[in-house]
C-alpha atoms as a PDB file:
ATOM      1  CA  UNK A   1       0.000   0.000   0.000  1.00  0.00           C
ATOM      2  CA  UNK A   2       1.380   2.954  -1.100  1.00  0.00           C
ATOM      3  CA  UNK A   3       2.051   5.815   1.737  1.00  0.00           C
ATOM      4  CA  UNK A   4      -0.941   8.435  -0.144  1.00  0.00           C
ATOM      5  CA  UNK A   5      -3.157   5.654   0.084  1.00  0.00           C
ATOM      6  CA  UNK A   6      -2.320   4.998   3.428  1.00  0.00           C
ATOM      7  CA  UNK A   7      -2.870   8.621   4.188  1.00  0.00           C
ATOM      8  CA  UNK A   8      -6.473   8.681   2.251  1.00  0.00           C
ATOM      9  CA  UNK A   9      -7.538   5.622   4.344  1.00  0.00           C
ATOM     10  CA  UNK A  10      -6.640   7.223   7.629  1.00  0.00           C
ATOM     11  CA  UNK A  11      -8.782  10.638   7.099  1.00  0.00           C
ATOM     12  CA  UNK A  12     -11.430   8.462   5.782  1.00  0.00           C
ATOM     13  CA  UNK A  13     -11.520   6.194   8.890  1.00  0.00           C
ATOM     14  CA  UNK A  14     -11.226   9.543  11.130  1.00  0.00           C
ATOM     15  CA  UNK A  15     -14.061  11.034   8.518  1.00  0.00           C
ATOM     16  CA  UNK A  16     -16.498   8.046   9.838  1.00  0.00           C
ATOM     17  CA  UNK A  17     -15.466   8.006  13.355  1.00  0.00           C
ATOM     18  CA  UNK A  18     -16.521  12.132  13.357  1.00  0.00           C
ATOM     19  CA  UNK A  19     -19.450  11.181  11.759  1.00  0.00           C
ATOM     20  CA  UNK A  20     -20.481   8.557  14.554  1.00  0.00           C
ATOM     21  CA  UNK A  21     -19.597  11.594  16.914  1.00  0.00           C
ATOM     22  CA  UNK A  22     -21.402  14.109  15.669  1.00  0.00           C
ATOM     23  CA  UNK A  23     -24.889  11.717  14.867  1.00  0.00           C
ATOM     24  CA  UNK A  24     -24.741  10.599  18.361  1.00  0.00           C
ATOM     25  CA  UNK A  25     -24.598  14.188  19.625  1.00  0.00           C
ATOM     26  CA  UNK A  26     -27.472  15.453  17.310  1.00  0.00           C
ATOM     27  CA  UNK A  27     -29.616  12.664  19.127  1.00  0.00           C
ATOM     28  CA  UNK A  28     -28.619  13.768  22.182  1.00  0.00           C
ATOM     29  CA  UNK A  29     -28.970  17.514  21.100  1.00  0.00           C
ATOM     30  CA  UNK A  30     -31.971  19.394  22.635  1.00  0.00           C
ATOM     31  CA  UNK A  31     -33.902  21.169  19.893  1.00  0.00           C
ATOM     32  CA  UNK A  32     -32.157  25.015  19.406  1.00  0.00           C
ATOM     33  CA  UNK A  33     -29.688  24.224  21.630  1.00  0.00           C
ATOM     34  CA  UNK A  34     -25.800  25.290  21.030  1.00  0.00           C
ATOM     35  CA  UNK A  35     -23.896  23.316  18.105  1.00  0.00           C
ATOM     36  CA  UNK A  36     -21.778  20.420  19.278  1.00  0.00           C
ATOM     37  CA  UNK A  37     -18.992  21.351  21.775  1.00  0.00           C
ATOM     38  CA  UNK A  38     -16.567  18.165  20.788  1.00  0.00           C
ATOM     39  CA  UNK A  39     -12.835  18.247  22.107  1.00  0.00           C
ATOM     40  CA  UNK A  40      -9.894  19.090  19.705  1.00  0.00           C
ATOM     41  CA  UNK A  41      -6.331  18.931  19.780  1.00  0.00           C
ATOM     42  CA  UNK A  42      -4.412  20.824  22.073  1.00  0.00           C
ATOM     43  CA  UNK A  43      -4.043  24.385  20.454  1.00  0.00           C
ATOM     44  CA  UNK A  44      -0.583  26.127  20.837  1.00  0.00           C
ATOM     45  CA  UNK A  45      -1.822  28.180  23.896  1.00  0.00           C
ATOM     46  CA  UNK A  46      -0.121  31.238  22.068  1.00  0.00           C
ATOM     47  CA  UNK A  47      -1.365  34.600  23.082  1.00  0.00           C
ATOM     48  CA  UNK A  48      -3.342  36.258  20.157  1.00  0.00           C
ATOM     49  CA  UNK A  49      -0.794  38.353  18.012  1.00  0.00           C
ATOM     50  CA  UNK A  50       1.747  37.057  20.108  1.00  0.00           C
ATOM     51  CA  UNK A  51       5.430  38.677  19.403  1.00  0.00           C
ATOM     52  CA  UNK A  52       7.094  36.993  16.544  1.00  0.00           C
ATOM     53  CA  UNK A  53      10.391  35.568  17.176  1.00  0.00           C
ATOM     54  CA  UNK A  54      12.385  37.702  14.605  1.00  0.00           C
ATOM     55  CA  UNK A  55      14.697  34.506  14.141  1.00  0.00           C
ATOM     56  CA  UNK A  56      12.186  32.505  12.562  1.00  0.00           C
ATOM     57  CA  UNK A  57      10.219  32.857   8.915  1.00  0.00           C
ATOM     58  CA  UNK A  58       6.522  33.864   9.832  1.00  0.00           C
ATOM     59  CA  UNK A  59       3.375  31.985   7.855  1.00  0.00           C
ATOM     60  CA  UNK A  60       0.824  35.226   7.812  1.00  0.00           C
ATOM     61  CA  UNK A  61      -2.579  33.969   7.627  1.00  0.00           C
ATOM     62  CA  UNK A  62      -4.572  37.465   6.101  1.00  0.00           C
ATOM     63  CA  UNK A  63      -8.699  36.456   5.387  1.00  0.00           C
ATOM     64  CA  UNK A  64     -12.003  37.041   7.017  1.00  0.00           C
ATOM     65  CA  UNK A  65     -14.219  35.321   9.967  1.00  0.00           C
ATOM     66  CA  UNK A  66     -13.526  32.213   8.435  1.00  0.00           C
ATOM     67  CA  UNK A  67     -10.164  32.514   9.168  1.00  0.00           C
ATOM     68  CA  UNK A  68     -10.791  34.364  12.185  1.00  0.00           C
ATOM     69  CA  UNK A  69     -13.595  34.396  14.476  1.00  0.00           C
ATOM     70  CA  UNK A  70     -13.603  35.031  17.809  1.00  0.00           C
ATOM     71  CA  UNK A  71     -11.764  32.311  20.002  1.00  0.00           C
ATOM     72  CA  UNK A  72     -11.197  29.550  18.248  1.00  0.00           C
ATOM     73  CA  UNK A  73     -14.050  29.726  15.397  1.00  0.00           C
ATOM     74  CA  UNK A  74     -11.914  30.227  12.612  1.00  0.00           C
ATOM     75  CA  UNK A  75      -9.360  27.479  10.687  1.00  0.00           C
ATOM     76  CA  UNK A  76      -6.272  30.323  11.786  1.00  0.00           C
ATOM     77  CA  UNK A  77      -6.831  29.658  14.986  1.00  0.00           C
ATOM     78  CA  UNK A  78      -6.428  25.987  14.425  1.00  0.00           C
ATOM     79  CA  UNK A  79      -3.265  26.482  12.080  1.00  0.00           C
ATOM     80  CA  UNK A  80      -0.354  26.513  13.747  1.00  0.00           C
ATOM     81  CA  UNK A  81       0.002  23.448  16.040  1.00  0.00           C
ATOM     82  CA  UNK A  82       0.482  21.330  12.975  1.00  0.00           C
ATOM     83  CA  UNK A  83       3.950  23.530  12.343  1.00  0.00           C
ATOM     84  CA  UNK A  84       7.120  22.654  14.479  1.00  0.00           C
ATOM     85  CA  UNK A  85       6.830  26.383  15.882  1.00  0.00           C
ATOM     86  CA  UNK A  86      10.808  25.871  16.905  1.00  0.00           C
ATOM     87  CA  UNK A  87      11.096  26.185  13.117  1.00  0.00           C
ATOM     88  CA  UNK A  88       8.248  29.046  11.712  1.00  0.00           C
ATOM     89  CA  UNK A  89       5.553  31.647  13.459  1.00  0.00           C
ATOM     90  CA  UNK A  90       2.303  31.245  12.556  1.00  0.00           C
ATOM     91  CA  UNK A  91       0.627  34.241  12.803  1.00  0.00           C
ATOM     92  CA  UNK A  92      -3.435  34.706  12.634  1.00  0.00           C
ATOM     93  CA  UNK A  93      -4.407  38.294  11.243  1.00  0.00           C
ATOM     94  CA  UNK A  94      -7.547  37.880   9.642  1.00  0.00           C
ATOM     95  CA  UNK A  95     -10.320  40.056  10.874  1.00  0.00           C
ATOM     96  CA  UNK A  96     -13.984  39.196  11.088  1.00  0.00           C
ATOM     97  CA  UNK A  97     -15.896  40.855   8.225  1.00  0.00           C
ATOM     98  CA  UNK A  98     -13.368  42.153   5.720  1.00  0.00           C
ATOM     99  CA  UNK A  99     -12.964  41.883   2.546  1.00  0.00           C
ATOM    100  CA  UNK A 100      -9.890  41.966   0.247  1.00  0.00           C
ATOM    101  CA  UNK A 101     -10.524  46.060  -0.391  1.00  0.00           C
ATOM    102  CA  UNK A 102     -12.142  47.005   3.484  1.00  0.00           C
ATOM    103  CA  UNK A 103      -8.856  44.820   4.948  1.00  0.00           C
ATOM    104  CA  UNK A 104      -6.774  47.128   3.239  1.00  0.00           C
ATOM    105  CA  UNK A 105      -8.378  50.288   3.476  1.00  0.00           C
ATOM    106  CA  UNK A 106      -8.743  50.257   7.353  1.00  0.00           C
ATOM    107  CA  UNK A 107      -5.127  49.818   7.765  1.00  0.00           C
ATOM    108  CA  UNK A 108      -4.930  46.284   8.632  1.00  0.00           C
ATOM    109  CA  UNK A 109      -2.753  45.299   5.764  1.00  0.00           C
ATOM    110  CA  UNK A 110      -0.306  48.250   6.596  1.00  0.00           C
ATOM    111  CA  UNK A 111       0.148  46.494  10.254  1.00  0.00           C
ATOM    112  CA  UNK A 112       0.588  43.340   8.874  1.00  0.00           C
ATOM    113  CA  UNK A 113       3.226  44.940   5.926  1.00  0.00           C
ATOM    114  CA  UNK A 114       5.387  46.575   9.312  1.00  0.00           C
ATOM    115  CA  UNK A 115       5.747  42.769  11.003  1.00  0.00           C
ATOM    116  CA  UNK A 116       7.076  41.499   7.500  1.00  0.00           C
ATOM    117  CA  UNK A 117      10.206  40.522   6.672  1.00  0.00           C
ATOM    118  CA  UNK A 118      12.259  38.672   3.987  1.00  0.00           C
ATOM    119  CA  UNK A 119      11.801  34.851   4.173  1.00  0.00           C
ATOM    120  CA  UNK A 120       8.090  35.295   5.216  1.00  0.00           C
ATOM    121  CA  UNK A 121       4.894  33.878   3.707  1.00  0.00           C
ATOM    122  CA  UNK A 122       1.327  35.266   3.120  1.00  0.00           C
ATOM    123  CA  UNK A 123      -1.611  32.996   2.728  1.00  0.00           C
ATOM    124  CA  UNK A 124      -4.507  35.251   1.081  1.00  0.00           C
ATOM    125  CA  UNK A 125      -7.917  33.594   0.955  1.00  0.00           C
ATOM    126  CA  UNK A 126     -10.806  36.510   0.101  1.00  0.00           C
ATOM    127  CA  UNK A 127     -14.394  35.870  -1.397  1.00  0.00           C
ATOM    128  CA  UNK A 128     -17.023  35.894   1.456  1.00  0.00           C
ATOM    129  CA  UNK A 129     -17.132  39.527   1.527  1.00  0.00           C
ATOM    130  CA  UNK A 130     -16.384  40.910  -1.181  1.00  0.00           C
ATOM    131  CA  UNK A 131     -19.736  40.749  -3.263  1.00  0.00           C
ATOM    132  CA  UNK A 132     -20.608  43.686  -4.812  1.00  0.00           C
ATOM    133  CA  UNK A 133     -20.067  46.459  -7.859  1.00  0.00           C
ATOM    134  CA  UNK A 134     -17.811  49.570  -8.039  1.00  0.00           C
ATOM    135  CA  UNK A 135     -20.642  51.584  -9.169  1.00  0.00           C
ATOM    136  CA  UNK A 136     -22.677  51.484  -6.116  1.00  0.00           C
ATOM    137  CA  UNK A 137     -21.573  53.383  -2.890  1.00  0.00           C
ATOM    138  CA  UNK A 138     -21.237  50.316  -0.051  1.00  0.00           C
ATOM    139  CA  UNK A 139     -22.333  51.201   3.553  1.00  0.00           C
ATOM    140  CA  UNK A 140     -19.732  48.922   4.389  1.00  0.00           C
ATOM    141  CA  UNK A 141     -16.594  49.135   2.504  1.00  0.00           C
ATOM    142  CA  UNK A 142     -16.404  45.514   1.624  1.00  0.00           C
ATOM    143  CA  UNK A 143     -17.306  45.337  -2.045  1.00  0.00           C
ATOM    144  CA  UNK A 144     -15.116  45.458  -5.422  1.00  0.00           C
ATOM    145  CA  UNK A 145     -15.730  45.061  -8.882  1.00  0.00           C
ATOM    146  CA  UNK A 146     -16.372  41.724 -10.307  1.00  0.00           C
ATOM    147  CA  UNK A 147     -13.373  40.152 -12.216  1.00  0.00           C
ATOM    148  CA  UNK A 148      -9.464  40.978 -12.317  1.00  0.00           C
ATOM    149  CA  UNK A 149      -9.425  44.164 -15.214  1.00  0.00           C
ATOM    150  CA  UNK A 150      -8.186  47.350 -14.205  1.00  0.00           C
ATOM    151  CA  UNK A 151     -11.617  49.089 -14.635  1.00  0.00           C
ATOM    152  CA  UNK A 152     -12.320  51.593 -11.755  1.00  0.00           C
ATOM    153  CA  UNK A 153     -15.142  53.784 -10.499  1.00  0.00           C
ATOM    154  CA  UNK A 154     -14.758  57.010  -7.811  1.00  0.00           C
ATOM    155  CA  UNK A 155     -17.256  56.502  -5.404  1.00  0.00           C
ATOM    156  CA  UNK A 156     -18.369  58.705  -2.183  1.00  0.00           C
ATOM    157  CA  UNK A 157     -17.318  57.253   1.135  1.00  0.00           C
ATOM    158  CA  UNK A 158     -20.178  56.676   3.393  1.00  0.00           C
ATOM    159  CA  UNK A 159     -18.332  56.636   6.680  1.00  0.00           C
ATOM    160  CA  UNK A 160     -15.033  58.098   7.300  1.00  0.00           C
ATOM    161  CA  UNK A 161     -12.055  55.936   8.021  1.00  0.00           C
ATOM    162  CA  UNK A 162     -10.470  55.926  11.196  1.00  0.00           C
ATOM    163  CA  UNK A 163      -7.110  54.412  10.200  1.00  0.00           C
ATOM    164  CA  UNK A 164      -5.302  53.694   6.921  1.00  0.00           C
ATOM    165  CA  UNK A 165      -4.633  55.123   3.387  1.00  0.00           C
ATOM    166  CA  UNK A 166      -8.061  56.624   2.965  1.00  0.00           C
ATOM    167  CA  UNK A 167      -8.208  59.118   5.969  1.00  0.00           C
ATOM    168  CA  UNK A 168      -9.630  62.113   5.773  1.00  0.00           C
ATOM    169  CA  UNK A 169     -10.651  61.621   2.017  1.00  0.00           C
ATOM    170  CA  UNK A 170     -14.250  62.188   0.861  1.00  0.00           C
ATOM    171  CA  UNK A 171     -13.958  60.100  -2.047  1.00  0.00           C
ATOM    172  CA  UNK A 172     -12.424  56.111  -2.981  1.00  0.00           C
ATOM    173  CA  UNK A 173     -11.717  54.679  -6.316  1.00  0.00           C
ATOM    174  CA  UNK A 174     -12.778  51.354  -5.921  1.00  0.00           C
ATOM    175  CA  UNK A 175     -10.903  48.438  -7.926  1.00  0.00           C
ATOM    176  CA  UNK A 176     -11.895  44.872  -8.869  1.00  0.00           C
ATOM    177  CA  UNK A 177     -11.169  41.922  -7.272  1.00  0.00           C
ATOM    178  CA  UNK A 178      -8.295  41.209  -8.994  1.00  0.00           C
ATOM    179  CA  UNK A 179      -6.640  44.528  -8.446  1.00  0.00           C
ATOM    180  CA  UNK A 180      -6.799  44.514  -5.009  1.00  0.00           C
ATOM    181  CA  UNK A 181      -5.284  40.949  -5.117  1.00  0.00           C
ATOM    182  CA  UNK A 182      -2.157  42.095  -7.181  1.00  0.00           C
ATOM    183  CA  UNK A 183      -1.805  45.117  -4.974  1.00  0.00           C
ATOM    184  CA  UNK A 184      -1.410  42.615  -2.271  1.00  0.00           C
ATOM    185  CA  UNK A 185       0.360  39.858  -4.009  1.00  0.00           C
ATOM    186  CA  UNK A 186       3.008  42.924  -4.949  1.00  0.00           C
ATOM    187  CA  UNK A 187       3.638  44.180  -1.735  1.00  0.00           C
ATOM    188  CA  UNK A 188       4.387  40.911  -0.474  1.00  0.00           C
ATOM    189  CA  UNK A 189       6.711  40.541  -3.150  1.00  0.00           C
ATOM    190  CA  UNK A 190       8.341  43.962  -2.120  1.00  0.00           C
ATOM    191  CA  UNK A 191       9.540  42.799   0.973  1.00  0.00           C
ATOM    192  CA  UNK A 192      10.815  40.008  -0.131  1.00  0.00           C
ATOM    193  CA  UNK A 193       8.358  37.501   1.220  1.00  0.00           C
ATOM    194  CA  UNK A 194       6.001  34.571  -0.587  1.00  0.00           C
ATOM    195  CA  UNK A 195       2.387  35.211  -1.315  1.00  0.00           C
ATOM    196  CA  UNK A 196       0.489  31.825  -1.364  1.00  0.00           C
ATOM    197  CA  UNK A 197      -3.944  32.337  -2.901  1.00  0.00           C
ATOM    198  CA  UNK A 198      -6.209  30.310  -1.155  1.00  0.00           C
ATOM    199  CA  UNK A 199      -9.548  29.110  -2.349  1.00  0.00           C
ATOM    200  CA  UNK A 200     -12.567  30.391  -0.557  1.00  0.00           C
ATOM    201  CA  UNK A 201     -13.455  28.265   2.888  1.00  0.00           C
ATOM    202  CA  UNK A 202     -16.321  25.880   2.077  1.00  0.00           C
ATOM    203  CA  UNK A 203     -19.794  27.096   2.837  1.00  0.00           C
ATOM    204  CA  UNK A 204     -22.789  24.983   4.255  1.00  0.00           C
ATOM    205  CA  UNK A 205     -24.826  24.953   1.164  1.00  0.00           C
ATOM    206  CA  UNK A 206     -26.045  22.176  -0.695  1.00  0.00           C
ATOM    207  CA  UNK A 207     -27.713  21.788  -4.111  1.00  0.00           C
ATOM    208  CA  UNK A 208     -29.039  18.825  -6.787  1.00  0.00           C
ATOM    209  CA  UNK A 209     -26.138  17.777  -8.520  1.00  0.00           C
ATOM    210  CA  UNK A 210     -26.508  16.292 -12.306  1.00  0.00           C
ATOM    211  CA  UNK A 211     -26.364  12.647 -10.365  1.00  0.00           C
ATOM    212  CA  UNK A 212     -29.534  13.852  -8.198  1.00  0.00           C
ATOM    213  CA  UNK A 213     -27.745  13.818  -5.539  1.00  0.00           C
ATOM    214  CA  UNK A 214     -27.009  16.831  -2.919  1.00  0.00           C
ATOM    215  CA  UNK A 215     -23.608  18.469  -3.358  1.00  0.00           C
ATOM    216  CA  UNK A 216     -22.121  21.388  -1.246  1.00  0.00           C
ATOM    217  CA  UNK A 217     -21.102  24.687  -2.739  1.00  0.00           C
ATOM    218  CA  UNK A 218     -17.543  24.574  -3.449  1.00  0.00           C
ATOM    219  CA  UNK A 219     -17.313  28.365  -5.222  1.00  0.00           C
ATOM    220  CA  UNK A 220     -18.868  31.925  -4.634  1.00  0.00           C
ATOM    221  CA  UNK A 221     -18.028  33.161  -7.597  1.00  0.00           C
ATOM    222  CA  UNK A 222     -14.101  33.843  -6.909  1.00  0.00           C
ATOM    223  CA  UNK A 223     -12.188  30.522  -8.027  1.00  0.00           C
ATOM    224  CA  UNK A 224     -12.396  31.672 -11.688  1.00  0.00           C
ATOM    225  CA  UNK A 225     -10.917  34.882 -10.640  1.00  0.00           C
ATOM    226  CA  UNK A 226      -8.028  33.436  -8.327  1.00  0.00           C
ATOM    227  CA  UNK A 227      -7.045  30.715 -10.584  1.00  0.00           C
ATOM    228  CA  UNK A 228      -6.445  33.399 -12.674  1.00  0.00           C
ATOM    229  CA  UNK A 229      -4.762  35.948 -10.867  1.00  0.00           C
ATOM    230  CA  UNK A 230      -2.409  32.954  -9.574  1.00  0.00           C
ATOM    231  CA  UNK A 231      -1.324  32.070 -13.537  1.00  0.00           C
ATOM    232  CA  UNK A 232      -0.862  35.587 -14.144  1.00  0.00           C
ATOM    233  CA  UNK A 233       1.110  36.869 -11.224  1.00  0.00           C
ATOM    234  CA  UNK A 234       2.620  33.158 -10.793  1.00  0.00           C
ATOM    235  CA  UNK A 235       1.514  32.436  -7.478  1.00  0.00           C
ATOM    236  CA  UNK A 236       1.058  29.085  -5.714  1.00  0.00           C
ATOM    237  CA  UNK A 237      -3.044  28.235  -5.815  1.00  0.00           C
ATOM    238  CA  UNK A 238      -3.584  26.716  -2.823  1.00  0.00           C
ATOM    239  CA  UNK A 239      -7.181  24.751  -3.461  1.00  0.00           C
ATOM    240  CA  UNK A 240      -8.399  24.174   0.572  1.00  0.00           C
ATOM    241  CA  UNK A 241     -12.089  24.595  -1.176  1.00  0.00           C
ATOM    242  CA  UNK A 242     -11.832  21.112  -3.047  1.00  0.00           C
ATOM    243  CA  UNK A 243     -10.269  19.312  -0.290  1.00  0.00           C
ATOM    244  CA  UNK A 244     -13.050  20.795   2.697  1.00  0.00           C
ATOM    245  CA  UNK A 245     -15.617  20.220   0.127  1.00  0.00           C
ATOM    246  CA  UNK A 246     -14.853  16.398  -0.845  1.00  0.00           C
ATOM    247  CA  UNK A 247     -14.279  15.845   3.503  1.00  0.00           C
ATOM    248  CA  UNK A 248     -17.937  17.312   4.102  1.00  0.00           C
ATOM    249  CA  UNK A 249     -19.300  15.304   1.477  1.00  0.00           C
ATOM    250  CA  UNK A 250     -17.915  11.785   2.874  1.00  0.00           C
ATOM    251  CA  UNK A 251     -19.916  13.311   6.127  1.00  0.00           C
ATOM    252  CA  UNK A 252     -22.896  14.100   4.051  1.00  0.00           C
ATOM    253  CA  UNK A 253     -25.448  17.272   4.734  1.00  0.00           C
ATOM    254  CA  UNK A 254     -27.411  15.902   7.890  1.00  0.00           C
ATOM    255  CA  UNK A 255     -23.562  15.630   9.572  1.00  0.00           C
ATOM    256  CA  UNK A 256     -21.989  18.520   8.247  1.00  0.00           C
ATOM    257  CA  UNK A 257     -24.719  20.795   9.551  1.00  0.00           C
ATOM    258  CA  UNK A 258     -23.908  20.212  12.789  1.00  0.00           C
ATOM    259  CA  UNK A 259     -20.568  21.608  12.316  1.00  0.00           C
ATOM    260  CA  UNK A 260     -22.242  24.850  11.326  1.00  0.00           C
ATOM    261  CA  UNK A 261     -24.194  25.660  14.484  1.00  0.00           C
ATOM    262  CA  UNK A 262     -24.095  29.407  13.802  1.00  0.00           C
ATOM    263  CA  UNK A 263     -25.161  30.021  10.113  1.00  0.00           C
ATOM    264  CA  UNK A 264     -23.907  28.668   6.762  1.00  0.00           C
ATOM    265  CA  UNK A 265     -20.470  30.182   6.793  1.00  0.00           C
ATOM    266  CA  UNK A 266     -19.146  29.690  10.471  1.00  0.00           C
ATOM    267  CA  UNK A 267     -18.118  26.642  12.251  1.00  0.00           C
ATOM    268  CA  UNK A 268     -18.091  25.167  15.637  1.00  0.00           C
ATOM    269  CA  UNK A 269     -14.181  24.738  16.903  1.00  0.00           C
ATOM    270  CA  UNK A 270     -14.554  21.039  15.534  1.00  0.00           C
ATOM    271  CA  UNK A 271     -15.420  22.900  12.014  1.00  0.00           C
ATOM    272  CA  UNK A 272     -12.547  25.181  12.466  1.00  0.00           C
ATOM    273  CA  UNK A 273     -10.304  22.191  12.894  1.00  0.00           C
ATOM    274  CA  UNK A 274     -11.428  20.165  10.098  1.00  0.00           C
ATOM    275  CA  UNK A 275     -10.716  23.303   7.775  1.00  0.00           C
ATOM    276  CA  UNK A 276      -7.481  23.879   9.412  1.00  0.00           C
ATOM    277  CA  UNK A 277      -6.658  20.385   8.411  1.00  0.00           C
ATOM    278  CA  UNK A 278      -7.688  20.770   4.810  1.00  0.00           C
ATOM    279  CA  UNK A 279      -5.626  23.918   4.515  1.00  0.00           C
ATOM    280  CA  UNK A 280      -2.220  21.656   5.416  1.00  0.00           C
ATOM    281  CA  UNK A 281      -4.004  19.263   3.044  1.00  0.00           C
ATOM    282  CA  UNK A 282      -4.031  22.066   0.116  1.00  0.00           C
ATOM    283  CA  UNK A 283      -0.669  23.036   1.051  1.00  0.00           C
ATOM    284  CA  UNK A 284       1.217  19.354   0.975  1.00  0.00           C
ATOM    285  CA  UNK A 285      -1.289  19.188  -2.373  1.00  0.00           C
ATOM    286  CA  UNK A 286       0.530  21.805  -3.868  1.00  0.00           C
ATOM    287  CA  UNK A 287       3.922  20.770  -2.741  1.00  0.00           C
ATOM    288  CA  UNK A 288       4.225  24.261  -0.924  1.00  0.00           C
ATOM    289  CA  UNK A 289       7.444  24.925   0.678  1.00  0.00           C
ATOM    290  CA  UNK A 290       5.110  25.612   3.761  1.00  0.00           C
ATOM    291  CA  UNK A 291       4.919  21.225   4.501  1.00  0.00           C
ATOM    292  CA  UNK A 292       8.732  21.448   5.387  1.00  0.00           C
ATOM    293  CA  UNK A 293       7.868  23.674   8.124  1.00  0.00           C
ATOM    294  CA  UNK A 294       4.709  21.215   9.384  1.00  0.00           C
ATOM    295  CA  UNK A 295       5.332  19.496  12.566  1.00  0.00           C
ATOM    296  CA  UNK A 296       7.244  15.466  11.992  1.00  0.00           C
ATOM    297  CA  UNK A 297       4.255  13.478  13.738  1.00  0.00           C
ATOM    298  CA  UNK A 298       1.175  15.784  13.009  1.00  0.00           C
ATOM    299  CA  UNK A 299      -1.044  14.658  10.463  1.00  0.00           C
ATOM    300  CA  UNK A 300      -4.435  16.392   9.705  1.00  0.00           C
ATOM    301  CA  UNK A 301      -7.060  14.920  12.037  1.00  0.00           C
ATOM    302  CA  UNK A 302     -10.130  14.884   9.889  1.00  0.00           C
END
């Protein structure tokens, strides 16, 4: 038996043991209560934004809620204990609720620029809020244009920004997707670090497949766009979607739900694990310079 195969029959057993978990907690559940509150392995115990040991290369995890979500909700959170963290930081700055334009604007990315160094890598994963069209002020400050072009539109800004490159202006030009993307994929590049695109984190939405059968969603409308940007800018494409998507499909929609005890997009901790898992997945997928970093005896769990 070859060693992948091995490796496929392992997550599959630990697939179907999960699923037994999870289908004798819904039984147990009490109508509306709380999604399930299974353990997980032990997280690193590191402070949140910790200091970065200026020694070591730093993995920058830069996303939204689904990365990031209060303690231990997103897959960042869940990251780095499968790294040998005697070898690379892992550091977790996504921010609930941003997109690849409002991260930037608000002066997030600028923070995360200032902590960056040569050696370094930036995993970029953008799409669940960044719906929208350049031509329509956003209340928010979360949507772009659709697509990758350079097309532009000035638009007023509906609440003035507190921090970053658009204080104390009146006025944005907002960009498309893809712009933003290359902005950030550049800068990165500037100091000398790796920028790594990751597909958008798997959503809790099912649909009739051509087979009849239910399928989840495994695109919002952005993997067109990234596997794009990634051929043109050469970038790795790190596909996490495909790889969360075929694991919540072994476990089938009655099972998967209960990993999503908040809505369609956010997990429980047990969620936030599993997608952890299919990021190192992605990345030893890929044959990322990121696996020679990952811890000797840690395998994915799920």
């Amino acid at each position: 038996m070859t060693a992948a195969m091995s490796s496929i029959l392992s997550r599959t057993a630990s697939l179907a043991v999960l699923s037994l978990m999870l289908a004798a907690f819904a039984q147990a559940q009490v109508p509306g209560a709380p999604g399930p509150n299974l353990p997980v392995p032990d997280q690193t115990g590191v402070p949140r934004n910790a200091p970065l040991n200026p020694d070591l290369p730093t993995i920058f995890v830069v996303g939204d809620s689904t990365a990031r979500n209060k303690a231990d909700l997103g897959w960042g959170d869940h990251f780095a204990h499968y790294f040998d963290l005697t070898k690379v930081n892992v550091a977790n700055r996504a921010i609930a609720g941003r997109s690849a334009r409002s991260y930037r604007n608000e002066g997030a990315w600028d923070k995360v620029l200032a902590e960056m160094k040569p050696g370094d890598y930036v995993l970029l994963q953008w799409g669940h809020n960044d719906g929208g069209g350049p031509l329509t002020p956003d209340f928010k400050g979360r949507g772009e244009g659709k697509g990758i072009g350079d097309e532009s539109a000035e638009v007023p800004i509906m609440t003035p920004y507190q921090a970053g490159p658009l204080v104390g202006k009146t006025t944005e030009t907002i960009h498309t997707y893809g712009w933003y993307n290359r902005k950030y994929i550049a800068d990165t590049r500037a100091k000398g670090a790796t920028p790594l695109l990751l597909t958008v984190t798997v959503r809790d939405v099912w649909t009739p497949g051509p087979d009849g059968k239910l399928h989840i969603e495994r695109d919002m409308g952005y993997r067109d766009y990234d596997m794009q940007i990634a051929t043109a800018e050469k970038v790795p494409l790190v596909d996490m979607a495909t790889v969360a998507a075929d694991k919540f499909e072994m476990l089938g929609p009655d099972t998967t739900r209960l990993l999503f005890p908040i809505d369609h997009t956010h997990t429980s901790a047990v969620g936030a694990e599993m997608n952890a898992a299919s990021v190192v997945t992605a990345l030893q997928n890929a044959k990322s310079p990121l696996v020679q970093y990952l811890a000797p005896a840690k395998a994915p769990a799920y």
